[in-house]
PDB file of N, CA and C in Angstrom:
ATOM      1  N   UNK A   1       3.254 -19.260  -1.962  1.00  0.00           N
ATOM      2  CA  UNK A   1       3.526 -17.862  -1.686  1.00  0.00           C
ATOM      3  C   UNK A   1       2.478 -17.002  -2.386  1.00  0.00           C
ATOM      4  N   UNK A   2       2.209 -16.161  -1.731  1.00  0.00           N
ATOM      5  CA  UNK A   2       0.887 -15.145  -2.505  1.00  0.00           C
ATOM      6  C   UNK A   2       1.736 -13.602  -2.801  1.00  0.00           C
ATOM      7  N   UNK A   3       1.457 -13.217  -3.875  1.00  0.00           N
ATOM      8  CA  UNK A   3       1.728 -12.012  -4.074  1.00  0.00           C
ATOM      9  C   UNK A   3       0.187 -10.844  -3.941  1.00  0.00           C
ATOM     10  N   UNK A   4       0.882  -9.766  -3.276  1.00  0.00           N
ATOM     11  CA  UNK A   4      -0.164  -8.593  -3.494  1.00  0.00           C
ATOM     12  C   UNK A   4       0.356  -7.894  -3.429  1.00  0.00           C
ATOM     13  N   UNK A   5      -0.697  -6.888  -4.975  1.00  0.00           N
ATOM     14  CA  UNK A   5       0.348  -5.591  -5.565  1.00  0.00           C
ATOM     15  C   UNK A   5      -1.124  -4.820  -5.590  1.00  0.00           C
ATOM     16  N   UNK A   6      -0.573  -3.803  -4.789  1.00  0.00           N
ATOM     17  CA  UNK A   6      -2.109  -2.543  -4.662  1.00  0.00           C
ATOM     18  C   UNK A   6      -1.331  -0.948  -5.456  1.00  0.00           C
ATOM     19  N   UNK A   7      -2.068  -0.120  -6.148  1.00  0.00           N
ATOM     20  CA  UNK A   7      -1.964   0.731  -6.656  1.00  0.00           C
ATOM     21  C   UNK A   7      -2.924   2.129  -6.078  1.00  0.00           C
ATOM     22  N   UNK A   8      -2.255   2.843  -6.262  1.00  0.00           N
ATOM     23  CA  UNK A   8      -3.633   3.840  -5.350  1.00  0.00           C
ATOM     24  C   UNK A   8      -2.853   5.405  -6.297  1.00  0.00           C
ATOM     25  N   UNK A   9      -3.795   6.126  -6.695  1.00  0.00           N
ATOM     26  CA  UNK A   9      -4.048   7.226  -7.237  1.00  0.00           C
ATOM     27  C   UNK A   9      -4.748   8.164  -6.261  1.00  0.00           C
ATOM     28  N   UNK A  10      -3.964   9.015  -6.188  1.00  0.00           N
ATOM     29  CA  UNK A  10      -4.120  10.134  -5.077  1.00  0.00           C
ATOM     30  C   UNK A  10      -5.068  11.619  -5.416  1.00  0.00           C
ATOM     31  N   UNK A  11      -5.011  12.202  -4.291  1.00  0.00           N
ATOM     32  CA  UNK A  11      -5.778  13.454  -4.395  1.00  0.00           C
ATOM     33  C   UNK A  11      -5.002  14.153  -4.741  1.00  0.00           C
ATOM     34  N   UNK A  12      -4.961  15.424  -5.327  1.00  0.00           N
ATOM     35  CA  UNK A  12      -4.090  16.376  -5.336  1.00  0.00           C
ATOM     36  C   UNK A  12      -3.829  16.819  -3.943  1.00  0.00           C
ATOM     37  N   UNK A  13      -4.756  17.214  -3.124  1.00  0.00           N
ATOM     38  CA  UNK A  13      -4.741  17.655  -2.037  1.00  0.00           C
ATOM     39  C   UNK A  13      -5.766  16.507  -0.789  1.00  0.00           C
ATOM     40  N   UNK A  14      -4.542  16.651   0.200  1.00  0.00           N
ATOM     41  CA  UNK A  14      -5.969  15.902   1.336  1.00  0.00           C
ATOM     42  C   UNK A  14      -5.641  15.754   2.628  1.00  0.00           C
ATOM     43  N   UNK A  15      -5.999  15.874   3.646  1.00  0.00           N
ATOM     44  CA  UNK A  15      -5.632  15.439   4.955  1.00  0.00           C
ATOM     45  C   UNK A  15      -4.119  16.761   5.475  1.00  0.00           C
ATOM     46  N   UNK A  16      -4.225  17.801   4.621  1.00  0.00           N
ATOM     47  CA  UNK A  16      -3.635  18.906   4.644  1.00  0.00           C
ATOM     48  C   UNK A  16      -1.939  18.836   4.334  1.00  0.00           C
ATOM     49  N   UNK A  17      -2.090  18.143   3.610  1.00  0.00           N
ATOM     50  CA  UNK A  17      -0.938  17.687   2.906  1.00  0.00           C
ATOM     51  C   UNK A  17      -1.182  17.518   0.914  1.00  0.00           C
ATOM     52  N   UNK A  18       0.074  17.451   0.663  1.00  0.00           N
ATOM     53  CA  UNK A  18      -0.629  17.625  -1.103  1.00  0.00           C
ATOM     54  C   UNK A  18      -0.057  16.314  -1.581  1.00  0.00           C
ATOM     55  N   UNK A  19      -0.291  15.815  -2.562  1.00  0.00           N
ATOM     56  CA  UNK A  19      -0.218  14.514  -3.070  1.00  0.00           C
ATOM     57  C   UNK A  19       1.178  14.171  -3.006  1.00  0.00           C
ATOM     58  N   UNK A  20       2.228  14.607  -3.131  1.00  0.00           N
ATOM     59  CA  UNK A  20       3.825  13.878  -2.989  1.00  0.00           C
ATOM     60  C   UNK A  20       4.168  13.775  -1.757  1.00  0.00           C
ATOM     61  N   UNK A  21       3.833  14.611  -0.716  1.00  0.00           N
ATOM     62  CA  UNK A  21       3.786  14.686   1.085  1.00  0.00           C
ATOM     63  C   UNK A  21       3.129  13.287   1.464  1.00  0.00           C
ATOM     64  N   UNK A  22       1.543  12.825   0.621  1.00  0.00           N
ATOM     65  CA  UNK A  22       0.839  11.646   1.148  1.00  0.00           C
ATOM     66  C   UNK A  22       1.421  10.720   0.299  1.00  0.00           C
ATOM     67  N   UNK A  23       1.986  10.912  -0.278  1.00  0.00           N
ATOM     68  CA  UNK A  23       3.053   9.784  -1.175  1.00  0.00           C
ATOM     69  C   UNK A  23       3.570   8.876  -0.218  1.00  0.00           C
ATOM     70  N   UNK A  24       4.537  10.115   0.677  1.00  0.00           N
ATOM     71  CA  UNK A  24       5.985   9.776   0.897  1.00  0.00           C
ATOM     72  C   UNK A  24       4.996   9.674   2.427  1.00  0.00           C
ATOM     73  N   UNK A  25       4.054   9.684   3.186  1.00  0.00           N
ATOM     74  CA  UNK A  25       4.008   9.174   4.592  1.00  0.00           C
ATOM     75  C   UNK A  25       2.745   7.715   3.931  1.00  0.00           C
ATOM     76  N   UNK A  26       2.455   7.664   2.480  1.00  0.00           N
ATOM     77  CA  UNK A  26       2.071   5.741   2.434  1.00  0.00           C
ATOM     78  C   UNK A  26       3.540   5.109   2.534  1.00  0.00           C
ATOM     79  N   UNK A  27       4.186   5.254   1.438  1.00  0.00           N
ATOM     80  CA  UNK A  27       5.545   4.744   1.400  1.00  0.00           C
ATOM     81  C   UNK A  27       6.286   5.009   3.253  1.00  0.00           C
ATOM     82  N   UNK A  28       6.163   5.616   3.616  1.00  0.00           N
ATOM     83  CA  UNK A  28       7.056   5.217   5.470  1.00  0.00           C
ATOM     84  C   UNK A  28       6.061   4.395   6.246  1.00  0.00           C
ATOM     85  N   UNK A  29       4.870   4.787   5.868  1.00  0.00           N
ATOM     86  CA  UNK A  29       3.677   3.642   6.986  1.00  0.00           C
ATOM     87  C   UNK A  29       3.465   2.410   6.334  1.00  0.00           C
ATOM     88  N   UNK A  30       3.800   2.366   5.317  1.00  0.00           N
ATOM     89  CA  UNK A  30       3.963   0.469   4.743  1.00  0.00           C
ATOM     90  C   UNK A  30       5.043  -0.216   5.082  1.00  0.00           C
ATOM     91  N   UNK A  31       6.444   0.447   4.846  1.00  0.00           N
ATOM     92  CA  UNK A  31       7.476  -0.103   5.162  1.00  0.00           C
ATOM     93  C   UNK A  31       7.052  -0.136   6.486  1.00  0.00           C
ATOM     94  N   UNK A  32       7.284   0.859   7.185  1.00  0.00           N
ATOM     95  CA  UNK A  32       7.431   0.281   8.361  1.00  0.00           C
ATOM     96  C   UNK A  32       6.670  -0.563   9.024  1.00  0.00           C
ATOM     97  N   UNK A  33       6.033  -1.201   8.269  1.00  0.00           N
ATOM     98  CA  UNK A  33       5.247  -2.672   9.039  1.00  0.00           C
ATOM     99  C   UNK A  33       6.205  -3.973   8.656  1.00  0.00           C
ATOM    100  N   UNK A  34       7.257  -3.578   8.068  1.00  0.00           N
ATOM    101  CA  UNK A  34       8.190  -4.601   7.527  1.00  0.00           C
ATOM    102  C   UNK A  34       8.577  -5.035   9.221  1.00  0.00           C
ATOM    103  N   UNK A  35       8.582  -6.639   8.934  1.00  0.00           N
ATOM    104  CA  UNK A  35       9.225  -7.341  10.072  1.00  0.00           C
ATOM    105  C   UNK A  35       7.970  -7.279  11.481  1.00  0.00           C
ATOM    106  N   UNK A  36       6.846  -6.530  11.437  1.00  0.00           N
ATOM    107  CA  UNK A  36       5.728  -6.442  11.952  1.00  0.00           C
ATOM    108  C   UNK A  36       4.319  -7.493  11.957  1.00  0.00           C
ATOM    109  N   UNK A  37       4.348  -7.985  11.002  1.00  0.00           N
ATOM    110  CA  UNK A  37       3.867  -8.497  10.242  1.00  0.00           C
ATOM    111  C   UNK A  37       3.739  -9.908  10.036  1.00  0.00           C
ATOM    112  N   UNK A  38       2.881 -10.575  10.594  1.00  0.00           N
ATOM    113  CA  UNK A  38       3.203 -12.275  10.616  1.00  0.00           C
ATOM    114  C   UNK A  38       3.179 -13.148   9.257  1.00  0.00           C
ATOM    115  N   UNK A  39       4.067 -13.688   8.723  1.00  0.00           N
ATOM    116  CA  UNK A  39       3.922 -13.971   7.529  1.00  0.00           C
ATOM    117  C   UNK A  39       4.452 -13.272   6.605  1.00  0.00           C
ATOM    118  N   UNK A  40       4.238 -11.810   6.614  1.00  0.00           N
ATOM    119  CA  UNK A  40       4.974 -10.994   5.574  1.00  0.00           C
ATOM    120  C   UNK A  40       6.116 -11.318   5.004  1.00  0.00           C
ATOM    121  N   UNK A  41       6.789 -11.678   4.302  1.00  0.00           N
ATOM    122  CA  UNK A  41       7.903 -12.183   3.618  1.00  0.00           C
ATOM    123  C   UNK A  41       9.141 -10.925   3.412  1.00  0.00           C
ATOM    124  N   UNK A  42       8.061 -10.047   2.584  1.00  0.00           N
ATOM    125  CA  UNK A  42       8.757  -8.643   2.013  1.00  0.00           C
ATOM    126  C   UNK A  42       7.429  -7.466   1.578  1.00  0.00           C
ATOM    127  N   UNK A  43       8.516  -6.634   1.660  1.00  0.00           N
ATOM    128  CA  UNK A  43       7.412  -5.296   1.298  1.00  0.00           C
ATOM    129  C   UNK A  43       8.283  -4.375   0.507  1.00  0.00           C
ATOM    130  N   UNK A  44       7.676  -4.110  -0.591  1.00  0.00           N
ATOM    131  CA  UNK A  44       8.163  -3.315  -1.213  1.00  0.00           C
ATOM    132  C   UNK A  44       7.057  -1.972  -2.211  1.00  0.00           C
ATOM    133  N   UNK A  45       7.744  -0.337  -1.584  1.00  0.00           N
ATOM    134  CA  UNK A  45       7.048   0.502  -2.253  1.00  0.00           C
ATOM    135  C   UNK A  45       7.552   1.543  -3.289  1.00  0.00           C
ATOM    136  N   UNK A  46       6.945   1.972  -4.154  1.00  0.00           N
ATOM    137  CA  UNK A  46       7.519   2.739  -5.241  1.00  0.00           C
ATOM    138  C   UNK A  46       6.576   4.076  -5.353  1.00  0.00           C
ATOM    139  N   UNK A  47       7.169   5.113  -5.820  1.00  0.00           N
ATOM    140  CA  UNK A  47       6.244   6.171  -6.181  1.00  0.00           C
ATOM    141  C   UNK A  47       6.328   6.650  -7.571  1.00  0.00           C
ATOM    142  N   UNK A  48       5.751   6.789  -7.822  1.00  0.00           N
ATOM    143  CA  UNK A  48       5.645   6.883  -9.474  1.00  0.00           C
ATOM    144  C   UNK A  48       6.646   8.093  -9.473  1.00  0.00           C
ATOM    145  N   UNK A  49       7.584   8.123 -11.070  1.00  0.00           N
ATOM    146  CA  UNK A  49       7.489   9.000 -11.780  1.00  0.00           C
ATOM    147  C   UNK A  49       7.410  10.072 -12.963  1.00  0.00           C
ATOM    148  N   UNK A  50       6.780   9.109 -13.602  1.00  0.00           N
ATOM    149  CA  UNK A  50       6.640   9.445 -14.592  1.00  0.00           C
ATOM    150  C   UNK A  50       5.310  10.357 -14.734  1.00  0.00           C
ATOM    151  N   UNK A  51       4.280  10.582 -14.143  1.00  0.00           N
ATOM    152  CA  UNK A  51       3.106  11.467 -14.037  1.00  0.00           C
ATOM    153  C   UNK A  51       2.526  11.574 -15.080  1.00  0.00           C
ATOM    154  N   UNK A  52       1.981  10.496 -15.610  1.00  0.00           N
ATOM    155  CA  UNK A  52       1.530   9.935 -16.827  1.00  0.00           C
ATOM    156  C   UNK A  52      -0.289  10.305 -16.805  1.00  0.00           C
ATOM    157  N   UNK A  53      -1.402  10.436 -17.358  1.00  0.00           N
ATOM    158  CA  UNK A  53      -2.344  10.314 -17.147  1.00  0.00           C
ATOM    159  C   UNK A  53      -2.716   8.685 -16.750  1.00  0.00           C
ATOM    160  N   UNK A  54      -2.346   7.666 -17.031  1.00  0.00           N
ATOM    161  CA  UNK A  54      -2.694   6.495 -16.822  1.00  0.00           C
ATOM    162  C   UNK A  54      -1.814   6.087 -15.770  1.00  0.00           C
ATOM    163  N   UNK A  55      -0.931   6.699 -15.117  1.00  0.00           N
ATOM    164  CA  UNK A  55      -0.259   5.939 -14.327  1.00  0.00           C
ATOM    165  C   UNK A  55      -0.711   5.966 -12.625  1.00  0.00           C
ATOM    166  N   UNK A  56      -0.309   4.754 -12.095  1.00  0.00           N
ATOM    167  CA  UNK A  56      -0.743   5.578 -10.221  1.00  0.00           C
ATOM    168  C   UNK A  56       0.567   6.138  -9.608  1.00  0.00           C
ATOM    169  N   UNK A  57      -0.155   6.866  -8.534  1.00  0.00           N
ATOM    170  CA  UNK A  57       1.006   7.604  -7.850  1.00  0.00           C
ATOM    171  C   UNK A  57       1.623   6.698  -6.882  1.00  0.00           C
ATOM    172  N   UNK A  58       1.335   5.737  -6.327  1.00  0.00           N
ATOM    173  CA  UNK A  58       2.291   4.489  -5.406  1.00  0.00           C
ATOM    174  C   UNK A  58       1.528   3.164  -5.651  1.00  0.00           C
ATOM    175  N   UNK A  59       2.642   2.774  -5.885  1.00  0.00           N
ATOM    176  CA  UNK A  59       2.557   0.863  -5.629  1.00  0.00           C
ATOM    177  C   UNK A  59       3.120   0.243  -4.759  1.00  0.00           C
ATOM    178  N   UNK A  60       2.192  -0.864  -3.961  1.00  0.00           N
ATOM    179  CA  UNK A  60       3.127  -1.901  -3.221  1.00  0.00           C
ATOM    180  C   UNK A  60       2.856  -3.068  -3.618  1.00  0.00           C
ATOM    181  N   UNK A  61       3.637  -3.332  -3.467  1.00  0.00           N
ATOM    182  CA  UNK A  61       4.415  -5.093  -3.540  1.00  0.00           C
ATOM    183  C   UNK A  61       5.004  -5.579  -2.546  1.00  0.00           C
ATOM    184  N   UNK A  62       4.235  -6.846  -2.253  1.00  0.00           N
ATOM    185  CA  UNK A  62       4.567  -7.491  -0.896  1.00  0.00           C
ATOM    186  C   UNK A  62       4.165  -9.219  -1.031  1.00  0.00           C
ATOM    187  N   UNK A  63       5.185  -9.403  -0.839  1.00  0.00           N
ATOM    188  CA  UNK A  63       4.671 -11.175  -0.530  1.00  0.00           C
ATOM    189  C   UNK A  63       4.460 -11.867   0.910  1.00  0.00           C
ATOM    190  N   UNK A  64       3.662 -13.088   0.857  1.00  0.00           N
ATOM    191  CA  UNK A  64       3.041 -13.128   1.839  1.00  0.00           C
ATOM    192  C   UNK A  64       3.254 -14.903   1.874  1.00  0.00           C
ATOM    193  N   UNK A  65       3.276 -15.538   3.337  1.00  0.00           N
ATOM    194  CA  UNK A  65       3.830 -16.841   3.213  1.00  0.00           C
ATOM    195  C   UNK A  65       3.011 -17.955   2.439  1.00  0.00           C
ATOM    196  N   UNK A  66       1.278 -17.206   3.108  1.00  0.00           N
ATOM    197  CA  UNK A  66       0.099 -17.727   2.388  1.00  0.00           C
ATOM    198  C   UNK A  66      -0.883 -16.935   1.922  1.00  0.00           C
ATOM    199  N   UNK A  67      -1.740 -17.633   1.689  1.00  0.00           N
ATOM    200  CA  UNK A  67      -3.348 -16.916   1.679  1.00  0.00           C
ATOM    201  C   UNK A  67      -3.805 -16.403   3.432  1.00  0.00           C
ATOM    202  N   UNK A  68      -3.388 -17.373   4.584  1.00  0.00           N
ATOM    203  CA  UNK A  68      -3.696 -16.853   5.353  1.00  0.00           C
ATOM    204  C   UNK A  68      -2.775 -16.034   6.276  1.00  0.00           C
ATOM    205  N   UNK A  69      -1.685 -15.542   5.727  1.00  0.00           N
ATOM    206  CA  UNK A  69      -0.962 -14.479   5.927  1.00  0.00           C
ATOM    207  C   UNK A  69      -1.506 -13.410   5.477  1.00  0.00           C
ATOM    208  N   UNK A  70      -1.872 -13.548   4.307  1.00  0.00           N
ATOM    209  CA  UNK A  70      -2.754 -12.111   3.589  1.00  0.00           C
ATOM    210  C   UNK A  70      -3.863 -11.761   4.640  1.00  0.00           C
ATOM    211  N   UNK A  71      -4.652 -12.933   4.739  1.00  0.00           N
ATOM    212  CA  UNK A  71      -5.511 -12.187   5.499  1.00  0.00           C
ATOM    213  C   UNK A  71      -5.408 -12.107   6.809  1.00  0.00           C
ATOM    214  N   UNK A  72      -4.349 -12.345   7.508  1.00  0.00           N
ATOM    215  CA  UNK A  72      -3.764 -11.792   8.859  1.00  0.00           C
ATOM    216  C   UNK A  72      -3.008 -10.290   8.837  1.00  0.00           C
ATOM    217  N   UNK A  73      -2.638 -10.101   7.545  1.00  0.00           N
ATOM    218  CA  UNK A  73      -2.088  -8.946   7.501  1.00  0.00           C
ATOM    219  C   UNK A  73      -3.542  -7.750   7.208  1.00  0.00           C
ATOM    220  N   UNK A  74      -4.431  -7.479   6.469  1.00  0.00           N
ATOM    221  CA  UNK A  74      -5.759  -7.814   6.657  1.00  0.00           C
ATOM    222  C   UNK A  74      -6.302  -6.616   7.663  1.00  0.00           C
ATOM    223  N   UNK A  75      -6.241  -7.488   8.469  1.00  0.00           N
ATOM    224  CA  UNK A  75      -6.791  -7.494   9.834  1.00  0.00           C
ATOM    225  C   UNK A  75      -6.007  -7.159  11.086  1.00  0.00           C
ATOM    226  N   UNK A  76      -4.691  -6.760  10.590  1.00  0.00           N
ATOM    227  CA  UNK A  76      -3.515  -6.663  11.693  1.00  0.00           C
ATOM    228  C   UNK A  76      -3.788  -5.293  12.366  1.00  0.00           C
ATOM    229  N   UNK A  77      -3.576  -5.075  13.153  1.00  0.00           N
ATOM    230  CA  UNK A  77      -3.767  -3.333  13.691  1.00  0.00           C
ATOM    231  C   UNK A  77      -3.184  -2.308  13.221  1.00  0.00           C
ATOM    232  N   UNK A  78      -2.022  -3.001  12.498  1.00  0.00           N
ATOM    233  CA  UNK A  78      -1.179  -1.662  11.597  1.00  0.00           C
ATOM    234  C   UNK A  78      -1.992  -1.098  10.386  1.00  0.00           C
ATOM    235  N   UNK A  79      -2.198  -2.414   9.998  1.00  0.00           N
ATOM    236  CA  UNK A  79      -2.543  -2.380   8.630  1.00  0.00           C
ATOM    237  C   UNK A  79      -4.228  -1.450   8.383  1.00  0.00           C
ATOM    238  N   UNK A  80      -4.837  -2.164   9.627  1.00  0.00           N
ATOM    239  CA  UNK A  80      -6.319  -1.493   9.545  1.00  0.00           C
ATOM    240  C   UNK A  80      -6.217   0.072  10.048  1.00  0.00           C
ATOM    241  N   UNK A  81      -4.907   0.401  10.940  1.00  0.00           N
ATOM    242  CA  UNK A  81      -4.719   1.851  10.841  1.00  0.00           C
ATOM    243  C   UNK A  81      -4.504   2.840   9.791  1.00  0.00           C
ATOM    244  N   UNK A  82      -3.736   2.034   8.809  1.00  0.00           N
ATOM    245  CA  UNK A  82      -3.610   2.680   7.812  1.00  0.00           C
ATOM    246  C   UNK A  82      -4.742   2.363   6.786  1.00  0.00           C
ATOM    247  N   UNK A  83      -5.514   1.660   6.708  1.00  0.00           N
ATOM    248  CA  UNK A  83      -6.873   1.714   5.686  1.00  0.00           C
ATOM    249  C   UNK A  83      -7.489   2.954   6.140  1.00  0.00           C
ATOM    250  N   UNK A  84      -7.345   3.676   7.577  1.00  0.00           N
ATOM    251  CA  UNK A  84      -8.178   4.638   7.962  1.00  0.00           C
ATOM    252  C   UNK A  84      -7.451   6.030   7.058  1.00  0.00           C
ATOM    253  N   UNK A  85      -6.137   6.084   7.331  1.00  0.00           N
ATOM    254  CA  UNK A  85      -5.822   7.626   6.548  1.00  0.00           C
ATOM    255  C   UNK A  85      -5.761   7.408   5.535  1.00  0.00           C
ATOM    256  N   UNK A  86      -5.590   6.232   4.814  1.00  0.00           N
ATOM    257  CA  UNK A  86      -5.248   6.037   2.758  1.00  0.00           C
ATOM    258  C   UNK A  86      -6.843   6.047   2.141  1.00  0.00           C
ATOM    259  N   UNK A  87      -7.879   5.836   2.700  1.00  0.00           N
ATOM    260  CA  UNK A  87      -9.038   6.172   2.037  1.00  0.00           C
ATOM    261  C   UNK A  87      -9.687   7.447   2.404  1.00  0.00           C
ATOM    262  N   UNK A  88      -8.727   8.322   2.704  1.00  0.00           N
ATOM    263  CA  UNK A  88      -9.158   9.728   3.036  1.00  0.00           C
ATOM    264  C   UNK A  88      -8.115  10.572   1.968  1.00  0.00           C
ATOM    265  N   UNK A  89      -7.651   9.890   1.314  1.00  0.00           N
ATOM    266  CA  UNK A  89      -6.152  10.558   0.742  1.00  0.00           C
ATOM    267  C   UNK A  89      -5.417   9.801  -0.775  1.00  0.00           C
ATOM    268  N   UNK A  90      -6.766   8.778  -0.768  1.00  0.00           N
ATOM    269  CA  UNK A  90      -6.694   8.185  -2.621  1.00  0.00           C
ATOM    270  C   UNK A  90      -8.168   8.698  -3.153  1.00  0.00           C
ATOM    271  N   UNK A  91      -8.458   8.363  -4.668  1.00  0.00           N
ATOM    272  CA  UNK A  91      -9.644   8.588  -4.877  1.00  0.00           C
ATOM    273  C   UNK A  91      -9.909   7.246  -6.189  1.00  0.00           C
ATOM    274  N   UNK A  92      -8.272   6.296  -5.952  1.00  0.00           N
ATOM    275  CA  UNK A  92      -8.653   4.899  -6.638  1.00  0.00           C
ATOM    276  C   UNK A  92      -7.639   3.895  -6.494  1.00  0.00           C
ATOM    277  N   UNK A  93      -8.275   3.149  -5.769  1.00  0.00           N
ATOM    278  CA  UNK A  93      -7.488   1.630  -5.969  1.00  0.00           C
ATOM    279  C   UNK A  93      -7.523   0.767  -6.993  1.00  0.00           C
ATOM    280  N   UNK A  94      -6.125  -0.057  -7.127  1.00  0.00           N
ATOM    281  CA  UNK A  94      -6.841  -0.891  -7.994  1.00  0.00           C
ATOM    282  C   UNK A  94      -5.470  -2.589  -7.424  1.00  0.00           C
ATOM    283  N   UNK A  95      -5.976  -3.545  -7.241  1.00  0.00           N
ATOM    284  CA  UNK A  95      -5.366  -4.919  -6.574  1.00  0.00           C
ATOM    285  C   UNK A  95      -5.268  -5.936  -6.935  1.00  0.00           C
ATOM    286  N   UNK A  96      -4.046  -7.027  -7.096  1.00  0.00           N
ATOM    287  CA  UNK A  96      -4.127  -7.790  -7.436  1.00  0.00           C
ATOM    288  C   UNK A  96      -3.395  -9.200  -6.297  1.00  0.00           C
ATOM    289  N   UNK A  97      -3.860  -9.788  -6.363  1.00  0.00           N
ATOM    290  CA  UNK A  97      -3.500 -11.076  -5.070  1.00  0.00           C
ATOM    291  C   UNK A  97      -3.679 -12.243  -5.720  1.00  0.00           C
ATOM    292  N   UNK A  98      -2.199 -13.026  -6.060  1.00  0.00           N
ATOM    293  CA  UNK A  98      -2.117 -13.998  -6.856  1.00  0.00           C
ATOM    294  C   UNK A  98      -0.971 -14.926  -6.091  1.00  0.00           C
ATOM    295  N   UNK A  99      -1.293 -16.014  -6.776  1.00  0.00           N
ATOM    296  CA  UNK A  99      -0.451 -17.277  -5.566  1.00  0.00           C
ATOM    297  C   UNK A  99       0.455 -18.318  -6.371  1.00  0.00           C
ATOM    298  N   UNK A 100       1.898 -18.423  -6.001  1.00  0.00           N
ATOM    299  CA  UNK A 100       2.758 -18.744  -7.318  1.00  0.00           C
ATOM    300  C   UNK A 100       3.391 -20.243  -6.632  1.00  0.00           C
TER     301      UNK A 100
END
């Protein structure tokens, strides 16, 4: 089973929406790839709140059946739709993909 946990730190402002608005439409466009998804196991998203200087504003967590589930998810059409509006609307990622 592979785990991947992505973190993303937002704009204040972007895509004409302000950072808790692009919060809350990552958190509905991730889930809803739940059950979409070949391999996907689970998906799970959080939004920060504590508004910490060190902290990010959303995390996901999602497990995956394999390594090549990850990279079917990747490459899936949902998923590459949403790489298009989340790098218009973070200004840092940070990822981890580990296999238990």
């Amino acid at each position: 089973m592979i785990k991947h946990i992505v973190m993303w730190r937002l704009k204040e402002r972007a895509d004409g929406r302000d950072k808790r608005a692009n919060a809350l439409v990552i958190k509905e466009r991730l889930e809803s790839m739940r059950g979409k998804i070949p391999g996907m196991l689970s998906v799970e998203v959080g939004l920060d709140f504590s508004a910490s200087g060190d902290s990010s504003d959303v995390v996901l967590y999602a497990k995956f059946e394999s390594k090549k589930a990850l990279e079917g998810y990747q490459a899936h059409p949902e998923h590459v739709a949403f790489k298009d509006f989340i790098k218009d609307v973070r200004f840092e990622r940070r990822v981890v993909d580990y296999e238990i």
